[in-house]
C-alpha atoms as a PDB file:
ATOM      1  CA  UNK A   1     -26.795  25.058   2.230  1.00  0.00           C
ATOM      2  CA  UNK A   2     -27.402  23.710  -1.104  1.00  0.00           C
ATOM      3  CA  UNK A   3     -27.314  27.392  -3.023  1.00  0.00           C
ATOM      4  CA  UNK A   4     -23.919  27.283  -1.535  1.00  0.00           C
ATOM      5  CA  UNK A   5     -22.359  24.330  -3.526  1.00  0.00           C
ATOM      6  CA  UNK A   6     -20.790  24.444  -6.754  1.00  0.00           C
ATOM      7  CA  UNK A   7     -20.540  22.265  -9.682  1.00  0.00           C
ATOM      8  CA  UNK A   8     -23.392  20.354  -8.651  1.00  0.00           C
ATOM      9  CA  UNK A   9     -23.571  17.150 -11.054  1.00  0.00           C
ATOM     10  CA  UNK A  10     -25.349  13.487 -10.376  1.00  0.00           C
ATOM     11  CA  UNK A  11     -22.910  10.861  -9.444  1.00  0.00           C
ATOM     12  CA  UNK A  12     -25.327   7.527  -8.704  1.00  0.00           C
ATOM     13  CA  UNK A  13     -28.459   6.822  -8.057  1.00  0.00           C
ATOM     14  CA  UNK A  14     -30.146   3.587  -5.722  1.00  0.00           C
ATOM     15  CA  UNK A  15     -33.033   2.204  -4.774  1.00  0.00           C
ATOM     16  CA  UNK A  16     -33.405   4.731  -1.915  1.00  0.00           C
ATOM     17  CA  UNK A  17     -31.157   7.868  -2.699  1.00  0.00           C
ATOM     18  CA  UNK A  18     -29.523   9.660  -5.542  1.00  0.00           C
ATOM     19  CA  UNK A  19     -25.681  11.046  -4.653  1.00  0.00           C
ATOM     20  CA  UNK A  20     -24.871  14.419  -6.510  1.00  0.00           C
ATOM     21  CA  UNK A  21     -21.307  15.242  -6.276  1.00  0.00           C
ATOM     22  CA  UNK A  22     -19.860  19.163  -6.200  1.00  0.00           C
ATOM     23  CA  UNK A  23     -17.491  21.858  -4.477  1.00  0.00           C
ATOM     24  CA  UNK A  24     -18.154  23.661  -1.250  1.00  0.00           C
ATOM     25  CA  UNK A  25     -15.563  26.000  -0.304  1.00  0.00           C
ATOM     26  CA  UNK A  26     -13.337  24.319  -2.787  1.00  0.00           C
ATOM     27  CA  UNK A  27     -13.883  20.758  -0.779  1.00  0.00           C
ATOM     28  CA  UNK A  28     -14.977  18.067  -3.032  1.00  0.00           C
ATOM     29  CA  UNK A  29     -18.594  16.814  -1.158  1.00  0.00           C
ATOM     30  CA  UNK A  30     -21.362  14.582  -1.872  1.00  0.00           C
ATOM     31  CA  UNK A  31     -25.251  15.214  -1.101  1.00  0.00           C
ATOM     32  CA  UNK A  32     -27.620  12.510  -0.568  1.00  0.00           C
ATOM     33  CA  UNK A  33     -30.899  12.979  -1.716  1.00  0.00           C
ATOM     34  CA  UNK A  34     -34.433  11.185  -0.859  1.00  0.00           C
ATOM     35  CA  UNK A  35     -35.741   9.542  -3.474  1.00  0.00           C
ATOM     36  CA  UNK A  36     -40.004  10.085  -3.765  1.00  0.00           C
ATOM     37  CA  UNK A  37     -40.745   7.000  -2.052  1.00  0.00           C
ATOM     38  CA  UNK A  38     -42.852   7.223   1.257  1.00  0.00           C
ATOM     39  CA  UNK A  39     -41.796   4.525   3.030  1.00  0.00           C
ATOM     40  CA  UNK A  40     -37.990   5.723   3.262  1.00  0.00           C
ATOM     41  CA  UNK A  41     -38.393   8.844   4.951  1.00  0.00           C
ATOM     42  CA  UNK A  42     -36.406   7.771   8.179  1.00  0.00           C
ATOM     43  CA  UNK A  43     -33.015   6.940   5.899  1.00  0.00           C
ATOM     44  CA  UNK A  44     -31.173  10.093   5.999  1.00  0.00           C
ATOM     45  CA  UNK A  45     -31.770  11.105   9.251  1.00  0.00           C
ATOM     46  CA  UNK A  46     -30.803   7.742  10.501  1.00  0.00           C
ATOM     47  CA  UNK A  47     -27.713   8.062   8.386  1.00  0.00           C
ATOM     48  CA  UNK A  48     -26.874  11.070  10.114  1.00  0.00           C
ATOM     49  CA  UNK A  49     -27.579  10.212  13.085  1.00  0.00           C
ATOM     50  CA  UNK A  50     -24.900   7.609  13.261  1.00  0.00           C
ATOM     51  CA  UNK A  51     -22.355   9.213  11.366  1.00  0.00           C
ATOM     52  CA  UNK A  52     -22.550  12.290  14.443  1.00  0.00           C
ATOM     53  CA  UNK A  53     -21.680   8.961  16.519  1.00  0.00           C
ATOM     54  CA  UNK A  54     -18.952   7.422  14.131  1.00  0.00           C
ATOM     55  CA  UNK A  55     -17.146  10.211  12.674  1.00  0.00           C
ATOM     56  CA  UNK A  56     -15.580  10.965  16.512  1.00  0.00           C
ATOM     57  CA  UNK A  57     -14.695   7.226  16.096  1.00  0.00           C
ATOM     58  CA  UNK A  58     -12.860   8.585  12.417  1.00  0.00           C
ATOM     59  CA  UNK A  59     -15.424   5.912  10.389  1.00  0.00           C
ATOM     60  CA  UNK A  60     -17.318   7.016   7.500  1.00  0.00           C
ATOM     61  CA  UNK A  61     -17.108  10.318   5.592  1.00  0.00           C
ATOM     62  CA  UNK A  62     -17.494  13.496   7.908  1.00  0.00           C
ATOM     63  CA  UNK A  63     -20.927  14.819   7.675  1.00  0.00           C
ATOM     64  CA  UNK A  64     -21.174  18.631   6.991  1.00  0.00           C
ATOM     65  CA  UNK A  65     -25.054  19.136   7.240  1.00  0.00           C
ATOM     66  CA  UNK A  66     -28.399  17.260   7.307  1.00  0.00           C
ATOM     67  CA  UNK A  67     -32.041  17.564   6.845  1.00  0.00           C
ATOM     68  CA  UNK A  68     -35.514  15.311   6.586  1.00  0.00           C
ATOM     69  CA  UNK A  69     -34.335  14.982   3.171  1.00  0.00           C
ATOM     70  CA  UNK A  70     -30.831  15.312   2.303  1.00  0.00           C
ATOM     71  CA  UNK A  71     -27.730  15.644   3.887  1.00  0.00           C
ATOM     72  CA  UNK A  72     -23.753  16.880   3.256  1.00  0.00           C
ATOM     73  CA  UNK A  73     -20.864  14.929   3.651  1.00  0.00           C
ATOM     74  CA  UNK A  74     -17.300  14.356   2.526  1.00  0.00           C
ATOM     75  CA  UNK A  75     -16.625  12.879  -0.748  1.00  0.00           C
ATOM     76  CA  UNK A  76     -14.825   9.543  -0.466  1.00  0.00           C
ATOM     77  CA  UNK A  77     -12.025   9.290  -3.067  1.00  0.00           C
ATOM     78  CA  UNK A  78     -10.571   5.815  -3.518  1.00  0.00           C
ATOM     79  CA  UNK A  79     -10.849   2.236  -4.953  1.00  0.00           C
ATOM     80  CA  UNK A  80     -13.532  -0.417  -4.181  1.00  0.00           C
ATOM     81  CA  UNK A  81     -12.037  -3.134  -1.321  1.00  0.00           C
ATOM     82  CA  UNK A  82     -12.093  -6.068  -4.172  1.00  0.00           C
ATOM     83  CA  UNK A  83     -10.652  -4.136  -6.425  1.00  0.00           C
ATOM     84  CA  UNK A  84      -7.663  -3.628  -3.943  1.00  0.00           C
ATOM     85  CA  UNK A  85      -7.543  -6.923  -3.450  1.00  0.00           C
ATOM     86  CA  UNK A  86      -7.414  -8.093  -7.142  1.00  0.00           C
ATOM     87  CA  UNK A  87      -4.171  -5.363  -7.597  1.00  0.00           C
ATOM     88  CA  UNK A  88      -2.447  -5.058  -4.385  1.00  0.00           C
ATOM     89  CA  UNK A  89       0.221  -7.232  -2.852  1.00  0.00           C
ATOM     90  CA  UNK A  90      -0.251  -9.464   0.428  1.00  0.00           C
ATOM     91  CA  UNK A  91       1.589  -6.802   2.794  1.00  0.00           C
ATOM     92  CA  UNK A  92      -0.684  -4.073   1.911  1.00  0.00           C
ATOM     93  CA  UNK A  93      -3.814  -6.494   1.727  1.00  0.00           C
ATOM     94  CA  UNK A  94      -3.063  -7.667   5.517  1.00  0.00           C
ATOM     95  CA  UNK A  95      -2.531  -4.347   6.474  1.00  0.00           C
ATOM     96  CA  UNK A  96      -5.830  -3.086   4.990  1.00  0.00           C
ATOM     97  CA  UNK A  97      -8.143  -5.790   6.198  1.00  0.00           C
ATOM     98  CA  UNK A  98      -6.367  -5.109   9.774  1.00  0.00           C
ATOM     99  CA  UNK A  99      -7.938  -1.756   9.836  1.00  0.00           C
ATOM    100  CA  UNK A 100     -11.069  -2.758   8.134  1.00  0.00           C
ATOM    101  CA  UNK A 101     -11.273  -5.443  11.211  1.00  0.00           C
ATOM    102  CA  UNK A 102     -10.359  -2.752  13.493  1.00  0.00           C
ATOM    103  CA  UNK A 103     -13.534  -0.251  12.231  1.00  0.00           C
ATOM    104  CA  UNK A 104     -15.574  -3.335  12.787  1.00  0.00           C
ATOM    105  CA  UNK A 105     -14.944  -4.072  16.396  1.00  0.00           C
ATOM    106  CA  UNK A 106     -15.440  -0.544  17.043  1.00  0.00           C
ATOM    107  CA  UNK A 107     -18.716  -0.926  15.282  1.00  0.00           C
ATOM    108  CA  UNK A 108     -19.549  -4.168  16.950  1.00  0.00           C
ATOM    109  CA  UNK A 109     -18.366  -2.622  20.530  1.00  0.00           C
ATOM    110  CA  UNK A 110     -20.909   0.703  19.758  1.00  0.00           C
ATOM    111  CA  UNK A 111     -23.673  -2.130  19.478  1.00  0.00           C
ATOM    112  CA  UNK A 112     -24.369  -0.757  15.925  1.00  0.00           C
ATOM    113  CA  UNK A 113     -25.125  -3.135  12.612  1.00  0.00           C
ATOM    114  CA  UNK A 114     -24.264  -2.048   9.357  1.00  0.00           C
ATOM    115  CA  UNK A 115     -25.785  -5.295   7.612  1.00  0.00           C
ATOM    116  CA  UNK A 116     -23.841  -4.940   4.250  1.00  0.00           C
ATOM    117  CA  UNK A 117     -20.165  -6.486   5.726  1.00  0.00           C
ATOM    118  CA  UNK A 118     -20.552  -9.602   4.766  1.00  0.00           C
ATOM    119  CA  UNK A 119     -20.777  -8.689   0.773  1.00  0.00           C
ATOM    120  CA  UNK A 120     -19.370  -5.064   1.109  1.00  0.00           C
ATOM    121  CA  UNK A 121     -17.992  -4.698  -2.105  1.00  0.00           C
ATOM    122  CA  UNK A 122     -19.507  -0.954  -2.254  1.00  0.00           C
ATOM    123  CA  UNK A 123     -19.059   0.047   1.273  1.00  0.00           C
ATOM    124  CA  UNK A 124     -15.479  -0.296   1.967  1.00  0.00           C
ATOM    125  CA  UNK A 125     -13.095   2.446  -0.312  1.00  0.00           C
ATOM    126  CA  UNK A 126      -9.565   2.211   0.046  1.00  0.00           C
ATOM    127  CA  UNK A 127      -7.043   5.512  -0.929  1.00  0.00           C
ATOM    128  CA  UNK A 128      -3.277   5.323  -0.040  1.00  0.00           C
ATOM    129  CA  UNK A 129      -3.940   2.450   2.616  1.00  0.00           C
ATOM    130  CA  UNK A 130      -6.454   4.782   4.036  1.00  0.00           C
ATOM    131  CA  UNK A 131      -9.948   2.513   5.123  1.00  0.00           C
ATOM    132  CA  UNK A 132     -13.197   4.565   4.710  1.00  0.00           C
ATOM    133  CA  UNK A 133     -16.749   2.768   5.129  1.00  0.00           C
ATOM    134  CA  UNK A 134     -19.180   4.446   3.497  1.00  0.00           C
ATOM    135  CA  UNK A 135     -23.356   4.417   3.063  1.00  0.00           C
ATOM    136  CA  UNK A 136     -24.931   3.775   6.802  1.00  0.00           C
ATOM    137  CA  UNK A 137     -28.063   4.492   5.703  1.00  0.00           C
ATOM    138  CA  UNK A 138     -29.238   1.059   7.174  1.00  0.00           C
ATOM    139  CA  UNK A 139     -27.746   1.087  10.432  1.00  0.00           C
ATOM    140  CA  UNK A 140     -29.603  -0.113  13.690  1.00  0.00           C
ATOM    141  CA  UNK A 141     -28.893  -0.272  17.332  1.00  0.00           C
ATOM    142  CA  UNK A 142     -28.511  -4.484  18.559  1.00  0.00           C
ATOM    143  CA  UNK A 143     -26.678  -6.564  21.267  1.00  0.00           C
ATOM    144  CA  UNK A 144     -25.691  -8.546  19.229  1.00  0.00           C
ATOM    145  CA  UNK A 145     -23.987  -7.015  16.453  1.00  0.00           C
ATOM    146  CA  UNK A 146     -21.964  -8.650  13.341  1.00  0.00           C
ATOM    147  CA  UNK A 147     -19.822  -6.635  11.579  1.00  0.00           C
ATOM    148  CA  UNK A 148     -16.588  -8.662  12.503  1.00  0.00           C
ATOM    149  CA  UNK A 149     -18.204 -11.801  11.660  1.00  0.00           C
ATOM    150  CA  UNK A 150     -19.468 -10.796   8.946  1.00  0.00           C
ATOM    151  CA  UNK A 151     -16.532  -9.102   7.418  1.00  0.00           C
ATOM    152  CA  UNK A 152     -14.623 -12.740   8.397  1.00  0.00           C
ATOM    153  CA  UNK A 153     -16.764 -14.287   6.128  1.00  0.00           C
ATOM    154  CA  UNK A 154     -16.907 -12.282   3.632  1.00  0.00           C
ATOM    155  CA  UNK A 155     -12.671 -12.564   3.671  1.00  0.00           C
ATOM    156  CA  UNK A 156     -13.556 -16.769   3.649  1.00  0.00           C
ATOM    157  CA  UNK A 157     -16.140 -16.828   1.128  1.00  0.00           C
ATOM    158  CA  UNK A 158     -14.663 -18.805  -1.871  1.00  0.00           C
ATOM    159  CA  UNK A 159     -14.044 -16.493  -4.408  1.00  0.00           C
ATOM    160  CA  UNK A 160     -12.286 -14.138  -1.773  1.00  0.00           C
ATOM    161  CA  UNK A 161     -10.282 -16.509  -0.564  1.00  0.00           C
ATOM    162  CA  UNK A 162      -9.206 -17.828  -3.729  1.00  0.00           C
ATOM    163  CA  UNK A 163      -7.818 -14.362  -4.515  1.00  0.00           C
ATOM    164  CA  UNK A 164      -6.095 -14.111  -1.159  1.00  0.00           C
ATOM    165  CA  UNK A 165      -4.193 -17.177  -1.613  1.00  0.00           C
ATOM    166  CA  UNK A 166      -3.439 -15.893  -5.170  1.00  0.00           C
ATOM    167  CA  UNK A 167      -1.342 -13.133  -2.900  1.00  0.00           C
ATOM    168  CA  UNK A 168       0.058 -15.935  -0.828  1.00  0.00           C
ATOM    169  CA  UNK A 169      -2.207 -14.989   2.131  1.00  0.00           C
ATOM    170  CA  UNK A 170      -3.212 -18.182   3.981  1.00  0.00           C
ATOM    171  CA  UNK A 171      -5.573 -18.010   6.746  1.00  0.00           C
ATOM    172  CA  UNK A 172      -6.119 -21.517   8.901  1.00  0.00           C
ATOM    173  CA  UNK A 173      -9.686 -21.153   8.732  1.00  0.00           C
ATOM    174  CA  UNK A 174     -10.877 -23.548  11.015  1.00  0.00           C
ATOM    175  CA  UNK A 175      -9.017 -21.831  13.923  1.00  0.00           C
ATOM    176  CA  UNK A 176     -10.408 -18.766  12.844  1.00  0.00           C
ATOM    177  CA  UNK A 177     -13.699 -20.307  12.444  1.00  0.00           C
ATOM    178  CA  UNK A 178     -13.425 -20.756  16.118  1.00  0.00           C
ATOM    179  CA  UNK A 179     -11.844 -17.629  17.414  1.00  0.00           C
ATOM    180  CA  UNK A 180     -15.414 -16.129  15.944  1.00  0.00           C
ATOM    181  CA  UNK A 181     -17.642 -17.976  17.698  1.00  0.00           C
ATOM    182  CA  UNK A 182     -15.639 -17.124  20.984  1.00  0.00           C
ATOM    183  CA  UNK A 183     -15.873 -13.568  19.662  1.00  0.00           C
ATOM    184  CA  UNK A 184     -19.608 -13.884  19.265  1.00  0.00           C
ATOM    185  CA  UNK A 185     -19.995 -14.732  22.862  1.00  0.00           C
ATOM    186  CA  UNK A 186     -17.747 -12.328  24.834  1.00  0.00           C
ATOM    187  CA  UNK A 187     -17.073  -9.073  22.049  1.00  0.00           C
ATOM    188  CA  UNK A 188     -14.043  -8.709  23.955  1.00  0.00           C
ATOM    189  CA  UNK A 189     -10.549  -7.167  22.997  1.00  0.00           C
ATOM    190  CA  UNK A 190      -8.752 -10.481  23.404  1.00  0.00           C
ATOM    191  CA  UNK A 191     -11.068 -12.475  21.607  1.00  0.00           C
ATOM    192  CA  UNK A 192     -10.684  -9.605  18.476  1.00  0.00           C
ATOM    193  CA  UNK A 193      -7.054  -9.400  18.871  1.00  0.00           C
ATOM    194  CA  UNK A 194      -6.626 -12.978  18.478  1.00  0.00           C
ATOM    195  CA  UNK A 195      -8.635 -13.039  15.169  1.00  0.00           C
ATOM    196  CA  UNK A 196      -7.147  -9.750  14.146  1.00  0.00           C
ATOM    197  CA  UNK A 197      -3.631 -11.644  14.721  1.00  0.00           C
ATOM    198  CA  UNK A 198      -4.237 -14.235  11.938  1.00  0.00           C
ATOM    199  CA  UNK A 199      -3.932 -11.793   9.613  1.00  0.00           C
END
Protein backbone atom coordinates (compact mmCIF):
# COMPACT_ATOMS: atom_id res chain seq x y z
CA UNK A 1 0.00 0.00 0.00
CA UNK A 2 2.49 2.50 0.93
CA UNK A 3 4.72 2.11 -2.56
CA UNK A 4 1.44 3.15 -3.92
CA UNK A 5 1.17 6.76 -2.50
CA UNK A 6 2.55 9.77 -3.89
CA UNK A 7 3.99 12.88 -2.62
CA UNK A 8 4.61 11.42 0.60
CA UNK A 9 5.70 14.41 3.04
CA UNK A 10 5.46 14.62 7.15
CA UNK A 11 2.59 16.64 8.32
CA UNK A 12 2.79 16.29 12.48
CA UNK A 13 4.16 14.36 14.75
CA UNK A 14 2.76 13.33 18.71
CA UNK A 15 3.58 11.66 21.48
CA UNK A 16 2.35 8.36 19.97
CA UNK A 17 2.24 8.73 16.05
CA UNK A 18 3.69 10.75 13.26
CA UNK A 19 0.92 11.75 10.30
CA UNK A 20 2.56 11.89 6.73
CA UNK A 21 0.31 13.43 4.28
CA UNK A 22 0.27 12.40 0.23
CA UNK A 23 -1.85 11.38 -2.98
CA UNK A 24 -3.34 8.00 -3.67
CA UNK A 25 -5.13 7.80 -6.81
CA UNK A 26 -5.15 11.53 -6.88
CA UNK A 27 -7.12 11.53 -3.26
CA UNK A 28 -5.43 13.64 -0.78
CA UNK A 29 -4.78 10.87 2.39
CA UNK A 30 -3.02 10.77 5.56
CA UNK A 31 -0.94 7.70 7.09
CA UNK A 32 -0.46 7.22 10.66
CA UNK A 33 2.59 5.85 11.72
CA UNK A 34 3.80 4.06 15.15
CA UNK A 35 6.14 5.80 16.79
CA UNK A 36 9.22 3.26 18.41
CA UNK A 37 7.70 3.12 21.68
CA UNK A 38 6.70 -0.42 23.06
CA UNK A 39 4.08 0.27 25.11
CA UNK A 40 1.76 1.78 22.23
CA UNK A 41 1.54 -1.04 20.03
CA UNK A 42 -2.35 -1.53 20.46
CA UNK A 43 -3.06 2.35 19.12
CA UNK A 44 -3.55 1.89 15.53
CA UNK A 45 -5.30 -1.10 15.48
CA UNK A 46 -7.64 0.20 18.05
CA UNK A 47 -8.00 3.26 15.90
CA UNK A 48 -9.07 1.20 13.20
CA UNK A 49 -10.99 -0.80 14.74
CA UNK A 50 -13.46 1.86 15.65
CA UNK A 51 -13.33 3.86 12.72
CA UNK A 52 -14.70 0.26 10.68
CA UNK A 53 -17.58 0.93 13.40
CA UNK A 54 -17.96 4.83 12.98
CA UNK A 55 -17.38 5.56 9.47
CA UNK A 56 -21.00 3.56 8.65
CA UNK A 57 -22.16 6.09 11.33
CA UNK A 58 -20.33 8.98 8.67
CA UNK A 59 -17.86 10.08 11.91
CA UNK A 60 -14.27 10.39 11.46
CA UNK A 61 -12.22 10.25 8.25
CA UNK A 62 -12.89 7.01 6.10
CA UNK A 63 -10.20 4.55 6.65
CA UNK A 64 -8.62 3.09 3.42
CA UNK A 65 -6.20 0.43 4.96
CA UNK A 66 -4.55 -0.70 8.24
CA UNK A 67 -1.81 -2.65 9.73
CA UNK A 68 0.06 -3.45 13.34
CA UNK A 69 1.71 -0.34 12.50
CA UNK A 70 0.18 2.13 10.33
CA UNK A 71 -2.88 2.72 8.75
CA UNK A 72 -4.67 4.89 5.61
CA UNK A 73 -7.28 7.21 5.89
CA UNK A 74 -8.89 10.31 4.42
CA UNK A 75 -7.29 13.57 4.83
CA UNK A 76 -9.46 15.98 6.81
CA UNK A 77 -9.42 19.47 5.22
CA UNK A 78 -10.86 22.23 7.38
CA UNK A 79 -10.50 24.69 10.35
CA UNK A 80 -9.98 23.84 14.07
CA UNK A 81 -13.68 24.07 16.08
CA UNK A 82 -12.28 27.30 18.16
CA UNK A 83 -11.09 28.74 15.44
CA UNK A 84 -14.70 28.59 13.91
CA UNK A 85 -15.93 29.87 16.73
CA UNK A 86 -13.60 32.95 17.08
CA UNK A 87 -14.69 33.87 13.07
CA UNK A 88 -18.06 32.59 12.45
CA UNK A 89 -21.42 34.13 13.21
CA UNK A 90 -24.04 32.71 15.86
CA UNK A 91 -26.30 30.97 13.05
CA UNK A 92 -23.54 28.96 11.72
CA UNK A 93 -21.99 28.39 15.32
CA UNK A 94 -25.51 26.84 16.54
CA UNK A 95 -25.75 24.97 13.60
CA UNK A 96 -22.25 23.45 13.93
CA UNK A 97 -22.30 22.56 17.58
CA UNK A 98 -25.88 20.89 16.68
CA UNK A 99 -24.11 18.38 14.62
CA UNK A 100 -21.10 18.15 16.77
CA UNK A 101 -23.86 17.23 19.64
CA UNK A 102 -25.46 14.99 17.25
CA UNK A 103 -21.90 12.82 16.51
CA UNK A 104 -21.74 12.69 20.24
CA UNK A 105 -24.95 11.00 21.12
CA UNK A 106 -24.25 8.64 18.47
CA UNK A 107 -20.96 8.08 20.15
CA UNK A 108 -22.43 7.99 23.59
CA UNK A 109 -25.42 5.57 22.25
CA UNK A 110 -22.42 3.06 20.56
CA UNK A 111 -21.13 2.95 24.31
CA UNK A 112 -17.77 4.28 22.93
CA UNK A 113 -15.44 7.15 24.82
CA UNK A 114 -13.36 9.32 22.95
CA UNK A 115 -11.90 11.11 26.20
CA UNK A 116 -10.61 14.31 24.40
CA UNK A 117 -14.41 16.19 24.11
CA UNK A 118 -14.22 18.05 26.81
CA UNK A 119 -10.95 20.16 25.51
CA UNK A 120 -11.22 19.07 21.77
CA UNK A 121 -9.67 21.85 20.27
CA UNK A 122 -7.69 19.32 17.81
CA UNK A 123 -10.30 16.77 17.29
CA UNK A 124 -13.19 18.55 15.90
CA UNK A 125 -12.39 20.19 12.02
CA UNK A 126 -14.97 22.11 10.51
CA UNK A 127 -15.08 22.70 6.29
CA UNK A 128 -18.19 24.39 4.71
CA UNK A 129 -20.39 23.56 7.90
CA UNK A 130 -19.25 20.07 7.39
CA UNK A 131 -18.35 18.36 11.24
CA UNK A 132 -15.47 15.79 11.05
CA UNK A 133 -13.94 14.28 14.43
CA UNK A 134 -10.78 13.17 13.95
CA UNK A 135 -7.80 11.04 16.00
CA UNK A 136 -9.67 7.93 17.92
CA UNK A 137 -6.68 6.50 18.70
CA UNK A 138 -7.83 6.43 22.44
CA UNK A 139 -11.15 5.12 22.19
CA UNK A 140 -12.63 2.42 24.65
CA UNK A 141 -15.77 0.48 25.00
CA UNK A 142 -17.93 1.84 28.59
CA UNK A 143 -21.58 2.07 29.87
CA UNK A 144 -21.21 4.93 30.75
CA UNK A 145 -19.91 7.06 28.16
CA UNK A 146 -19.33 11.07 28.05
CA UNK A 147 -18.93 12.56 24.98
CA UNK A 148 -22.17 14.77 25.24
CA UNK A 149 -21.28 15.85 28.59
CA UNK A 150 -18.25 16.45 27.94
CA UNK A 151 -18.61 18.40 24.79
CA UNK A 152 -21.42 20.55 27.09
CA UNK A 153 -18.77 21.53 29.12
CA UNK A 154 -16.38 22.18 27.09
CA UNK A 155 -19.19 24.75 25.22
CA UNK A 156 -19.62 26.20 29.24
CA UNK A 157 -16.14 26.41 30.19
CA UNK A 158 -15.38 30.19 30.66
CA UNK A 159 -13.37 31.17 27.98
CA UNK A 160 -15.85 29.34 25.51
CA UNK A 161 -18.59 30.80 26.72
CA UNK A 162 -17.29 34.15 26.81
CA UNK A 163 -16.77 33.87 23.04
CA UNK A 164 -20.26 32.52 22.49
CA UNK A 165 -21.89 35.36 24.08
CA UNK A 166 -19.47 37.57 22.05
CA UNK A 167 -21.80 36.00 19.01
CA UNK A 168 -24.89 36.73 21.03
CA UNK A 169 -25.36 33.00 21.82
CA UNK A 170 -26.84 32.67 25.33
CA UNK A 171 -27.30 29.37 26.80
CA UNK A 172 -29.36 29.24 30.40
CA UNK A 173 -26.86 27.11 31.84
CA UNK A 174 -28.34 26.01 34.84
CA UNK A 175 -31.24 24.35 32.90
CA UNK A 176 -28.82 22.84 30.81
CA UNK A 177 -26.79 21.90 33.71
CA UNK A 178 -29.75 19.82 34.53
CA UNK A 179 -30.95 18.42 31.28
CA UNK A 180 -27.23 16.63 31.56
CA UNK A 181 -27.53 15.02 34.52
CA UNK A 182 -31.00 13.60 33.31
CA UNK A 183 -29.03 12.69 30.19
CA UNK A 184 -26.42 10.93 32.26
CA UNK A 185 -29.00 8.70 33.74
CA UNK A 186 -31.30 7.57 30.88
CA UNK A 187 -28.91 8.31 27.33
CA UNK A 188 -32.16 8.64 25.81
CA UNK A 189 -33.33 10.60 22.60
CA UNK A 190 -35.57 12.91 24.59
CA UNK A 191 -33.26 13.69 27.16
CA UNK A 192 -30.53 14.66 24.03
CA UNK A 193 -33.10 16.42 22.11
CA UNK A 194 -33.95 18.59 24.88
CA UNK A 195 -30.27 19.66 25.42
CA UNK A 196 -29.68 19.68 21.71
CA UNK A 197 -32.81 22.22 21.66
CA UNK A 198 -31.02 24.93 23.73
CA UNK A 199 -28.94 25.52 21.13
Amino acid sequence: MLNKIKSKKPFSKGKRSVIYIGYLKNKKIAIKKLNKRKDIKHIINNEANYLKILNKQNIGPSLIYSTKTYMVYEFIEGIRIETFLEKETGEKIKNVIKKVLDQCYILDRLGINKLEMNNPYKHILINKNKVKMIDFERCYQTEKPKNLTQFISYLTSKRISGMLKDKKIRINTKKLISLCKKYKKDYSKISFNKIKDLW
